[in-house]
Protein backbone atom coordinates (compact mmCIF):
# COMPACT_ATOMS: atom_id res chain seq x y z
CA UNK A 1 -63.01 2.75 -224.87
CA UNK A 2 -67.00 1.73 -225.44
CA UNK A 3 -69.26 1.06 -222.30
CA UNK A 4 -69.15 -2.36 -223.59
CA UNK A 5 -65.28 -2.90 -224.19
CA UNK A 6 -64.94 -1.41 -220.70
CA UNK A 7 -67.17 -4.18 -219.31
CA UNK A 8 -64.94 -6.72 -221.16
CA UNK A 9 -62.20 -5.76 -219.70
CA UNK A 10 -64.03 -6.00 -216.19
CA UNK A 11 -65.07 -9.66 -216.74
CA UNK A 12 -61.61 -10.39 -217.52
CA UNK A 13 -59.65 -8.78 -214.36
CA UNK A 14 -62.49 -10.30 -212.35
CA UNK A 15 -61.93 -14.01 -213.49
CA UNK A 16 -58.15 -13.07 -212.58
CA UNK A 17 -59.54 -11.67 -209.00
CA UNK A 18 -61.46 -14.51 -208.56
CA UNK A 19 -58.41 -17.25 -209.25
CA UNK A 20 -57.05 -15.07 -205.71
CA UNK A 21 -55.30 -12.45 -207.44
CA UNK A 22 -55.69 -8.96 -205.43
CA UNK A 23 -58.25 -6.74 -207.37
CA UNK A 24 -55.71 -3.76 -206.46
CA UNK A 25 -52.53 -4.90 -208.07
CA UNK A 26 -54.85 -6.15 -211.23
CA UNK A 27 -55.78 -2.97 -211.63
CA UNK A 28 -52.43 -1.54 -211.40
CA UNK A 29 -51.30 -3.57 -213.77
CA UNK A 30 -53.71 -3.81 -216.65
CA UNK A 31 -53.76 0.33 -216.18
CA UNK A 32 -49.64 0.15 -217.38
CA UNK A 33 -50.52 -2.44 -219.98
CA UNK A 34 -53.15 -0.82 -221.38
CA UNK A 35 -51.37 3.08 -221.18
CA UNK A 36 -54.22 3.48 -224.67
CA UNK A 37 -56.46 3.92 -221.37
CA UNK A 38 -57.87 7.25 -220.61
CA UNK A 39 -57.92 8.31 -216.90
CA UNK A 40 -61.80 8.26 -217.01
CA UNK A 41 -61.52 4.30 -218.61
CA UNK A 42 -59.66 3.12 -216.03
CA UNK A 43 -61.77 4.70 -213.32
CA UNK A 44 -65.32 3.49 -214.87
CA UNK A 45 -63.37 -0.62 -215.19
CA UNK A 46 -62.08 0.27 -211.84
CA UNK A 47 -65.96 0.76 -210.36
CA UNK A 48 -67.03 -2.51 -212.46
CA UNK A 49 -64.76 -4.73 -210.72
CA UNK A 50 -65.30 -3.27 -207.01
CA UNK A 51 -69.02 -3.09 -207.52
CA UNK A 52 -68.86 -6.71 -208.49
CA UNK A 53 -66.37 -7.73 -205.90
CA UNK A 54 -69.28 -5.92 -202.90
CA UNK A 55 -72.34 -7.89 -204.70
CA UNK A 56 -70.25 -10.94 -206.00
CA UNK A 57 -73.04 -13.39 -204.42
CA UNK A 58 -75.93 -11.68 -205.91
CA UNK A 59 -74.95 -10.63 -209.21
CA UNK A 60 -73.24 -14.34 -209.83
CA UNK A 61 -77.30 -15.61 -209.36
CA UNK A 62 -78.89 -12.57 -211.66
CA UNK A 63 -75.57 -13.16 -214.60
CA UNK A 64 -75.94 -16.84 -214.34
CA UNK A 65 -72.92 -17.88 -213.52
CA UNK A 66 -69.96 -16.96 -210.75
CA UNK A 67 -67.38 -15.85 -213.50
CA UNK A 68 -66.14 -12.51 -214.74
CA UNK A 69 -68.74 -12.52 -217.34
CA UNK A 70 -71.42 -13.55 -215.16
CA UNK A 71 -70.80 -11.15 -212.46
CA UNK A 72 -71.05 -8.47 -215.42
CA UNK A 73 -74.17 -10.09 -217.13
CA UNK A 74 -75.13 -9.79 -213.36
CA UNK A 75 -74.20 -5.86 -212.88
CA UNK A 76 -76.25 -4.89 -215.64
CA UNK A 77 -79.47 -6.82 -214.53
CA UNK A 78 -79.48 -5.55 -211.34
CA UNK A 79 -79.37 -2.03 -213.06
CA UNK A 80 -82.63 -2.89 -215.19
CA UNK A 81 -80.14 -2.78 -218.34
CA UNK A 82 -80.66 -5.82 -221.33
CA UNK A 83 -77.39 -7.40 -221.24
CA UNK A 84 -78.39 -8.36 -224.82
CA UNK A 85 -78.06 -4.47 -225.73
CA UNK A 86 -73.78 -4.90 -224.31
CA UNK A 87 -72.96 -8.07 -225.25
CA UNK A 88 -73.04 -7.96 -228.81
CA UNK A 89 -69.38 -9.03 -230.11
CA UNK A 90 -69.39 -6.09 -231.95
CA UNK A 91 -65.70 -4.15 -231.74
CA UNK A 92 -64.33 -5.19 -228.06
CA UNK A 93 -68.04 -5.93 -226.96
CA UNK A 94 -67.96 -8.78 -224.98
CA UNK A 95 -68.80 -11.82 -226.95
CA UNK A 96 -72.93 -12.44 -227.70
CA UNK A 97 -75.40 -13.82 -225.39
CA UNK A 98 -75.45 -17.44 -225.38
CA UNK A 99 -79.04 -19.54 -225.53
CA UNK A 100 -78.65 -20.34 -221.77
CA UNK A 101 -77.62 -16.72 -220.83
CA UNK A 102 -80.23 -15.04 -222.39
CA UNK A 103 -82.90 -17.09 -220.56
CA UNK A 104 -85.09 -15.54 -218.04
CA UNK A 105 -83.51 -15.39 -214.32
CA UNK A 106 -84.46 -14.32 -211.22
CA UNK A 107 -84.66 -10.40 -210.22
CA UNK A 108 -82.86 -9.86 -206.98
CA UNK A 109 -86.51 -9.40 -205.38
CA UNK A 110 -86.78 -12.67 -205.85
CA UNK A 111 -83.25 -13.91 -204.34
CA UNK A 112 -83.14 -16.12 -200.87
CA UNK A 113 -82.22 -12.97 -198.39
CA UNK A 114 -78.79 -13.75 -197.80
CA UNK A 115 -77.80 -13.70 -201.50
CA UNK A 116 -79.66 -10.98 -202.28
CA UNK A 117 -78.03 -8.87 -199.89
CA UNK A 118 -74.90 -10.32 -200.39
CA UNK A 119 -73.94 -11.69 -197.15
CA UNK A 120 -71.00 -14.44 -197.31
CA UNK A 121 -72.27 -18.04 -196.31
CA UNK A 122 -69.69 -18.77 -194.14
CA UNK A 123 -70.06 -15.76 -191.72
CA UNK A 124 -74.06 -15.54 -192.50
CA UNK A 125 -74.82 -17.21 -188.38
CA UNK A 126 -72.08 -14.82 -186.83
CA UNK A 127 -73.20 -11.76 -188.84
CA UNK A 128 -77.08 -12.43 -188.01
CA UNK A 129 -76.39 -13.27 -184.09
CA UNK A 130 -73.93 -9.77 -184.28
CA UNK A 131 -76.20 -7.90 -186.16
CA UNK A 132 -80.10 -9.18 -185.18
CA UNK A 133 -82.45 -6.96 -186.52
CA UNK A 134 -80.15 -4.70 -188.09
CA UNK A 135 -79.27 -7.49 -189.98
CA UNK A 136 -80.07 -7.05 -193.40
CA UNK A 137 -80.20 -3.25 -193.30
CA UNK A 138 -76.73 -3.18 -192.58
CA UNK A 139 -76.02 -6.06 -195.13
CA UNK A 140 -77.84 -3.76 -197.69
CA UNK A 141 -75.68 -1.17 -197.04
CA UNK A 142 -72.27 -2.91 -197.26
CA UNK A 143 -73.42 -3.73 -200.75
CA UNK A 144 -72.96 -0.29 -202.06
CA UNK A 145 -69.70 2.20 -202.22
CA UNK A 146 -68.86 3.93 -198.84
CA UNK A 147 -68.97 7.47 -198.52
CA UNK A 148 -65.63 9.70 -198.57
CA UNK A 149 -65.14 11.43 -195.47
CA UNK A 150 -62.46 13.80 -194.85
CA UNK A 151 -61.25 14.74 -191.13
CA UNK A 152 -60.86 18.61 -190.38
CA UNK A 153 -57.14 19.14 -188.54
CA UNK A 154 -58.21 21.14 -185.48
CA UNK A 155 -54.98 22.45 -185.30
CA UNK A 156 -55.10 23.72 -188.89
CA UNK A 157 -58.53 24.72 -189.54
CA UNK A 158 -62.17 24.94 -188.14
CA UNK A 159 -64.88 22.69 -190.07
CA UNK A 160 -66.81 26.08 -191.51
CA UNK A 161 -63.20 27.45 -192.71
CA UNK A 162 -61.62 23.68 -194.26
CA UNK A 163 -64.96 23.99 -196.23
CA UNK A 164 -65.15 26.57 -197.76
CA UNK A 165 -60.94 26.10 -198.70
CA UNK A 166 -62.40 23.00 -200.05
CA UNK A 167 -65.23 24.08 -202.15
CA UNK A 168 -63.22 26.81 -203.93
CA UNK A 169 -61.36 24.10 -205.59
CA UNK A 170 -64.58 22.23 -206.11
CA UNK A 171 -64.91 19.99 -203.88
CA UNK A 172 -68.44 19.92 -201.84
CA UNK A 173 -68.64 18.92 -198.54
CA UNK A 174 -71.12 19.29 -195.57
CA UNK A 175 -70.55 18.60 -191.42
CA UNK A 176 -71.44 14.93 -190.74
CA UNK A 177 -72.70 14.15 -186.83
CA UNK A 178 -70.78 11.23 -186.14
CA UNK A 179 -67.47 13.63 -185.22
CA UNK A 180 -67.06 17.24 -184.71
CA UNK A 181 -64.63 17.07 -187.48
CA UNK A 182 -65.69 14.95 -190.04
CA UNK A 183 -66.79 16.48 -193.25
CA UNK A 184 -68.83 14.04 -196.14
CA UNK A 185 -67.77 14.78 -199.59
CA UNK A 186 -70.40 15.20 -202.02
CA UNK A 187 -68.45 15.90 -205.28
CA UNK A 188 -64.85 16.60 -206.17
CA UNK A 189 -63.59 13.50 -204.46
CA UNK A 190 -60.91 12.75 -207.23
CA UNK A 191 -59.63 16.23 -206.25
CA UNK A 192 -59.11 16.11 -202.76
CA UNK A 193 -55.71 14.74 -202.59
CA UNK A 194 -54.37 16.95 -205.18
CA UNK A 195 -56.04 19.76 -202.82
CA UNK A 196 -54.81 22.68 -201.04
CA UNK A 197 -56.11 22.21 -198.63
CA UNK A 198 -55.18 18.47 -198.10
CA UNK A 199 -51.52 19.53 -199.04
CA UNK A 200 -51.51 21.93 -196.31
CA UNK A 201 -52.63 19.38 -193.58
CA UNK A 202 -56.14 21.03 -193.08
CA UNK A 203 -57.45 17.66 -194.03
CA UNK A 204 -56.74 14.20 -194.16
CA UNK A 205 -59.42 11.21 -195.44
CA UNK A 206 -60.77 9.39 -193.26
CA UNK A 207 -63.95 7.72 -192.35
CA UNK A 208 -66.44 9.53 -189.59
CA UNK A 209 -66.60 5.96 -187.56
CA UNK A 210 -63.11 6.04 -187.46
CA UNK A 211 -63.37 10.08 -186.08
CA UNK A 212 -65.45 8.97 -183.76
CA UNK A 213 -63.90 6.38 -182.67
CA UNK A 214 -60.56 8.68 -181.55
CA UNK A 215 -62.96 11.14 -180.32
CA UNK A 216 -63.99 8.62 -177.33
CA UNK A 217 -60.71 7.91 -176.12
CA UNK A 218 -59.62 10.56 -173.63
CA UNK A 219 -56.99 12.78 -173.42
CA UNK A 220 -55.77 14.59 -170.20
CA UNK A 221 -53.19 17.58 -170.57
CA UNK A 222 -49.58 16.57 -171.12
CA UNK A 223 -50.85 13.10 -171.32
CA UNK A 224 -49.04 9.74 -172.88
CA UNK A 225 -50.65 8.49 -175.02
CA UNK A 226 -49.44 5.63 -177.36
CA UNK A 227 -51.48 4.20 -180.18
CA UNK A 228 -50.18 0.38 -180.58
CA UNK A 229 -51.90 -0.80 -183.56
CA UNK A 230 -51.24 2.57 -185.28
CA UNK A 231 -50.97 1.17 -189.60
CA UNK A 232 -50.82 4.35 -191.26
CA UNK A 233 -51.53 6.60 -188.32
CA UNK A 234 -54.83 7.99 -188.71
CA UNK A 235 -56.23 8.12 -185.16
CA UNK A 236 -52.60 9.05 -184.10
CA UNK A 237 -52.98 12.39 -186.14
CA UNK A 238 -57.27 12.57 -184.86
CA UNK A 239 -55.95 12.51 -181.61
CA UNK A 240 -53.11 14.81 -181.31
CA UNK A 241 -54.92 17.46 -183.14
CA UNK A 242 -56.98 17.34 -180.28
CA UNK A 243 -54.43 18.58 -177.44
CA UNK A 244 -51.32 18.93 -175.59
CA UNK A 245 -50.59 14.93 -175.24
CA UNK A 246 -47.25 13.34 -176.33
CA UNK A 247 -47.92 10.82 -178.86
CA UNK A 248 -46.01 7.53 -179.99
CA UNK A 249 -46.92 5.24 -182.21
CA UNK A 250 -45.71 1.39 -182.77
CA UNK A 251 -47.39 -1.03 -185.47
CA UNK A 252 -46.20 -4.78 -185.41
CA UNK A 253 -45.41 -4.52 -189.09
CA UNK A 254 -43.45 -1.34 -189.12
CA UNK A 255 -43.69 -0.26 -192.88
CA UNK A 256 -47.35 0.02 -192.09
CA UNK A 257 -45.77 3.43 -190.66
CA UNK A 258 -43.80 4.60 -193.44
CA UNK A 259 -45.83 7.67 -194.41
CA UNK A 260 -46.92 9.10 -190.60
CA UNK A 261 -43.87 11.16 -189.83
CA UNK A 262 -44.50 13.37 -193.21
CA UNK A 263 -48.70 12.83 -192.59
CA UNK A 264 -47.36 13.96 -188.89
CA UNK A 265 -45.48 16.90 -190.44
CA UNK A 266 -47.67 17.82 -192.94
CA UNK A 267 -50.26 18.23 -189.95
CA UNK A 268 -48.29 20.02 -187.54
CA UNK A 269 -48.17 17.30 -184.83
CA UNK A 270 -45.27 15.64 -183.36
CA UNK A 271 -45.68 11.83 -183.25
CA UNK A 272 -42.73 9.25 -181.79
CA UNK A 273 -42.61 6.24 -183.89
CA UNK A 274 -41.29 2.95 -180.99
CA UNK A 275 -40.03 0.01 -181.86
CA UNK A 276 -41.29 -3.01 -180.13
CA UNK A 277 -38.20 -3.27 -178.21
CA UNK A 278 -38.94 0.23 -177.21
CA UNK A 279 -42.62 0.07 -175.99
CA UNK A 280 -41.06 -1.34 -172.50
CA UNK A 281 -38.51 1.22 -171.55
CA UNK A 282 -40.86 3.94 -173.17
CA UNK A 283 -43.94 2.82 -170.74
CA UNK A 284 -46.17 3.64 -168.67
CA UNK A 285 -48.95 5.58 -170.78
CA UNK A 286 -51.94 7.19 -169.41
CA UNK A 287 -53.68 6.06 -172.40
CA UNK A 288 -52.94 2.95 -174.53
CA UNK A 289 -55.17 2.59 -178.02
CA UNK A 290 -54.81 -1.07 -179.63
CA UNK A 291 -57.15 -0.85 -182.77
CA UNK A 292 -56.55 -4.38 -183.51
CA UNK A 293 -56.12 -6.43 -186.85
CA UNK A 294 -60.16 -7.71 -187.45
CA UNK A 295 -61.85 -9.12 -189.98
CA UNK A 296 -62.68 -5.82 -191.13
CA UNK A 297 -66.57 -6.66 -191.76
CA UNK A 298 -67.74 -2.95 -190.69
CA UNK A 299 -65.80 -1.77 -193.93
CA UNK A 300 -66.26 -4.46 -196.39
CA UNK A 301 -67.67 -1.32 -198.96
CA UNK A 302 -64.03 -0.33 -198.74
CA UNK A 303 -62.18 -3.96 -198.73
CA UNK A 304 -65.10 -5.98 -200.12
CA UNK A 305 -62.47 -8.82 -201.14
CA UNK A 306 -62.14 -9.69 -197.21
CA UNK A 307 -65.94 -9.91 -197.27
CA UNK A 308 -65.52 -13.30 -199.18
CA UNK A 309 -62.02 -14.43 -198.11
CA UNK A 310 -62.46 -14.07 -194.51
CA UNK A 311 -63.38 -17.53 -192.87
CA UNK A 312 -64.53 -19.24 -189.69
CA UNK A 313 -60.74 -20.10 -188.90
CA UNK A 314 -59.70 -16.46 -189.69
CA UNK A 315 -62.03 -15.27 -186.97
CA UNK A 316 -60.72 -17.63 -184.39
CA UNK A 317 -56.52 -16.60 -185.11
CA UNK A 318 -57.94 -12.74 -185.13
CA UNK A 319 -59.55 -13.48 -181.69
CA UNK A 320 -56.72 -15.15 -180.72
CA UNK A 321 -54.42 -12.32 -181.91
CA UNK A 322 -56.52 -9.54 -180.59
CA UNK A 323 -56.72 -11.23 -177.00
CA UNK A 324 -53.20 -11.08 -176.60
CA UNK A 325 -52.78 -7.29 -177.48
CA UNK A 326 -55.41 -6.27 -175.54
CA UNK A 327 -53.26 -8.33 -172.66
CA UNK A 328 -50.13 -6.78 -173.63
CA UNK A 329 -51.45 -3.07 -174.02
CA UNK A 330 -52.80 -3.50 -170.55
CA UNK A 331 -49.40 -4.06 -169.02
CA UNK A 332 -48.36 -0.74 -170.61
CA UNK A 333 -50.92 1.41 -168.59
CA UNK A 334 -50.24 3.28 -166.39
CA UNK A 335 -51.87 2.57 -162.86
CA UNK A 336 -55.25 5.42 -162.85
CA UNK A 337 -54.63 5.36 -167.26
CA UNK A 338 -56.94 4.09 -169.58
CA UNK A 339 -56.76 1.22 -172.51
CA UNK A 340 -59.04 1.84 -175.20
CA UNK A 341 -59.87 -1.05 -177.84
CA UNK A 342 -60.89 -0.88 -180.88
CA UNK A 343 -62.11 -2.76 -184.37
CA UNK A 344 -63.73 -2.05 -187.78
CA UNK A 345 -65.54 -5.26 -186.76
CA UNK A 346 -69.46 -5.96 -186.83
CA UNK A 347 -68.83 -9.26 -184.91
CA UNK A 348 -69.43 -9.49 -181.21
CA UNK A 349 -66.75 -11.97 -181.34
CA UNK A 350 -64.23 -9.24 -181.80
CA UNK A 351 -65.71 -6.55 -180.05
CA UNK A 352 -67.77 -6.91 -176.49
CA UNK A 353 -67.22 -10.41 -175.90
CA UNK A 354 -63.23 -9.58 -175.93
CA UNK A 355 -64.05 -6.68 -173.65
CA UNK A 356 -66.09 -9.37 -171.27
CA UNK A 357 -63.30 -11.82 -171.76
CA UNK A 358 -60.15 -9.05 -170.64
CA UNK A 359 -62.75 -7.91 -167.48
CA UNK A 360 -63.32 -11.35 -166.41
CA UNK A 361 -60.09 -12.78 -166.17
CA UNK A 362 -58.06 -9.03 -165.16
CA UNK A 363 -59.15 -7.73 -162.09
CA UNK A 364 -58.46 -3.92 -160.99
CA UNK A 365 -60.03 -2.60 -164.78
CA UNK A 366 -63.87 -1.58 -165.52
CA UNK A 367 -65.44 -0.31 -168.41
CA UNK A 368 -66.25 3.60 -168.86
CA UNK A 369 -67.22 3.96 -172.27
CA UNK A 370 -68.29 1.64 -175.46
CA UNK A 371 -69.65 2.45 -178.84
CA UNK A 372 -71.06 0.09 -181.42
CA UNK A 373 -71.61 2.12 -184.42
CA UNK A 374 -72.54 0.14 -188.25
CA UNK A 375 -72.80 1.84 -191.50
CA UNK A 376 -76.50 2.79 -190.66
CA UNK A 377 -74.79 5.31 -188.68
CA UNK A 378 -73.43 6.87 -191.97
CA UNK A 379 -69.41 5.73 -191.54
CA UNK A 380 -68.26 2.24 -191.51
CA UNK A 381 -69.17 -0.06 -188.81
CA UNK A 382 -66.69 0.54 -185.74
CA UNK A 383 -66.54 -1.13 -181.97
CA UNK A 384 -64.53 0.91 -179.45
CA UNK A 385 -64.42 0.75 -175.47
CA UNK A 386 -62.10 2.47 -172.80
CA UNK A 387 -61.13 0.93 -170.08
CA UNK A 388 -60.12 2.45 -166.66
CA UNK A 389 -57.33 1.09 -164.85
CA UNK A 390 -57.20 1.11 -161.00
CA UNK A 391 -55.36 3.14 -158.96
CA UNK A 392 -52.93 0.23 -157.58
C-alpha cells in the first residue's frame, strides 16, 4: 500500500470508530478483509487511527472537520505536511482537496488551550481542579503514544541480566526509576512477546506506574495477600515475585482472569484464583489490593477512546462502584493488615477524596503511604494508598 492509500483507509475505520464502533475490533477486522495487507500496512493504518483517536479534538480543528478525513487532513498538518501533496485521488489516494479544505486554518499554536492539547470538554473542570498546574503538561503528554515498559521477574532474572537476554534478540532497553524492575524499551518492541526471554517468564509488559504502584504495597513473610480487582493479573505476578506471600486473586468479571494461571506458571509463582463466593471463607488477609475499575484518565495514551467516551455520569457510577469495594475489601482485612487502593486515575474524585471519604466514615484505619504519580513521571498516571488497620 501507498502512504496515501494507507491514510484512506485510516479516514475510513475512523468514521466507523467514531459512529461507536471499538477502534480494536475495526482493526481486527479490516486486517482479515484486507489479508493483500502487509504486516508493516496494517501497523502504519493501525498508528493513524490511534494517533487520531489521542488528538481527536485538535486535529478535527487543524483538518476542518470532525470526520475520518478531517482527523487525517488534521494528522498531516500538525506534522507540517501539505495535505494537498496526499490527497490527490490518484490510485487509492484519498479523494482531492476540496475549495473549503484547502483554505488556510489555524496551526495548533494558535488553538484555545484545551483543544490544542486535547483535553475532552466534558472532564476539562475535573481534570484542571485534579491536575492544577500540571495541567496542561500532563494533557500534552497524554496526546502522544506511551512508552513500553517491561517488568523484570525477580524470581527469574536481575534487571542487568533480563537486559542483556533482551538485547541479544534486539530489543534495547535501559533501567527506568520509577521501579527497581521496570525496564523502558527503546527499540525491538514488536519483538518482545515473541522473546526469549518473555517466553521464559523473565519479563512481562507492563507499565513502570503500575511497578510502582505494587512496589508500595507491603509484604510481610508468609503473608496473605489477595489482590481483588486483579483483570489480567499483573500486580498479582509484581508482587509475588517479590517474596514468600501466598497470593489469590478474584476479579468481578472472572474471564478477566483467563490467562494468569499460565502468566502465573510461566513466571514461576503460585497464584489462587477465588471465586466471589470464596473471598469469605478464604479471609482474613494481611493485605487486601482493590485496584478499582476508573475512568482510566492516567492511561488515556493507551485507551485514548475512554478519553472521549468517559462522561460526568460515568465518574459518579465509578465513584459509586469504587466506594463500595474499598468497603468490602476492608471487611476482608485482617485486624493489624493493610488495604491498599489503587487507580490509573488523574481525578481526585477517584483517588484521595475516596481515601478521605473510607477514613471519615471507618474508624480504627489511618493512612501510611500514598503516591500520586502522572505521566510526567515517565509511566502512566497512577493513585495508590495503604491503609493500616487497627489492632482490634
Amino acid at each position: 500500500m501507498t502512504p496515501a492509500a494507507r491514510i484512506a483507509a485510516a479516514a475510513e475505520l475512523l468514521d466507523a470508530w467514531r459512529a461507536g464502533a471499538p477502534a480494536e475490533k475495526l482493526l481486527t477486522t479490516w486486517a482479515r478483509q484486507n489479508r493483500f495487507a502487509g504486516s508493516k500496512d496494517r501497523a502504519a493504518i493501525r498508528d493513524h487511527v490511534f494517533d487520531a483517536i489521542r488528538c481527536a479534538r485538535s486535529f478535527a480543528a487543524l483538518g476542518g472537520a470532525a470526520t475520518g478525513r478531517g482527523l487525517m487532513l488534521g494528522r498531516l498538518r500538525a506534522d507540517g505536511i501539505d495535505p494537498g501533496a496526499v490527497f490527490t485521488g490518484e490510485g487509492h489516494a484519498p479523494a482531492p482537496l476540496s475549495e473549503a479544505e484547502a483554505a488556510p486554518l489555524p496551526n495548533l499554536a494558535d488553538l484555545p488551550e484545551a483543544v490544542a492539547c486535547d483535553c475532552p470538554e466534558a472532564l476539562e473542570e475535573v481534570l484542571r481542579d485534579s491536575l492544577g498546574p500540571a495541567f496542561r503538561p500532563v494533557m500534552d503528554l497524554l496526546r502522544h503514544r506511551a512508552p513500553v515498559f517491561l517488568r523484570v521477574n525477580l524470581r527469574r532474572s536481575g534487571r542487568d541480566e533480563a537486559a542483556a537476554l533482551l538485547a541479544g534478540e534486539g530489543i534495547e532497553t535501559r533501567p527506568h526509576a520509577l521501579s527497581p524492575t521496570a525496564l523502558e524499551v527503546t527499540a525491538g518492541a514488536r519483538r518482545v512477546q515473541q522473546s526469549r526471554a518473555f517466553a521464559e517468564g523473565v519479563v512481562e509488559l507492563q507499565d513502570a506506574a503500575s511497578q510502582a504502584v505494587a512496589d508500595l504495597m507491603p509484604l510481610g513473610p508468609g503473608a496473605r495477600v489477595l489482590d481483588l480487582c486483579a483483570g489480567g493479573g499483573g500486580k498479582t505476578l509484581a508482587m509475588a515475585a517479590r517474596g514468600t506471600a501466598r497470593h489469590y486473586a478474584h476479579d468481578a468479571a472472572p474471564q478477566r482472569m483467563r490467562d494468569l494461571p499460565d502468566r502465573a506458571a510461566r513466571a514461576g509463582i503460585a497464584v489462587t484464583c477465588l471465586a466471589s463466593a470464596e473471598l469469605d471463607e478464604a479471609a482474613p488477609f494481611d493485605l487486601v489490593l482493590c485496584d478499582v475499575p476508573c475512568s482510566g484518565s492516567g492511561a488515556w495514551r493507551r485507551s485514548p477512546e475512554a478519553k472521549w467516551r468517559t462522561t460526568p455520569d460515568d465518574l459518579t457510577r465509578l465513584t459509586a462502584l469504587q466506594a463500595g469495594i474499598l468497603d468490602r475489601a476492608a471487611a476482608l482485612v485482617a485486624p493489624g493488615g493493610h488495604l491498599g487502593y489503587a487507580t490509573c486515575s488523574l481525578l481526585s474524585a477517584e483517588n484521595d477524596a475516596q481515601i478521605a471519604r473510607f477514613l471519615a466514615n471507618t474508624p480504627g484505619w489511618m493512612r501510611i503511604a500514598e503516591r500520586h504519580l502522572t505521566p510526567l513521571d515517565g509511566g502512566d498516571g497512577f493513585y495508590a494508598a495503604v491503609l493500616r488497620r487497627g489492632d482490634g
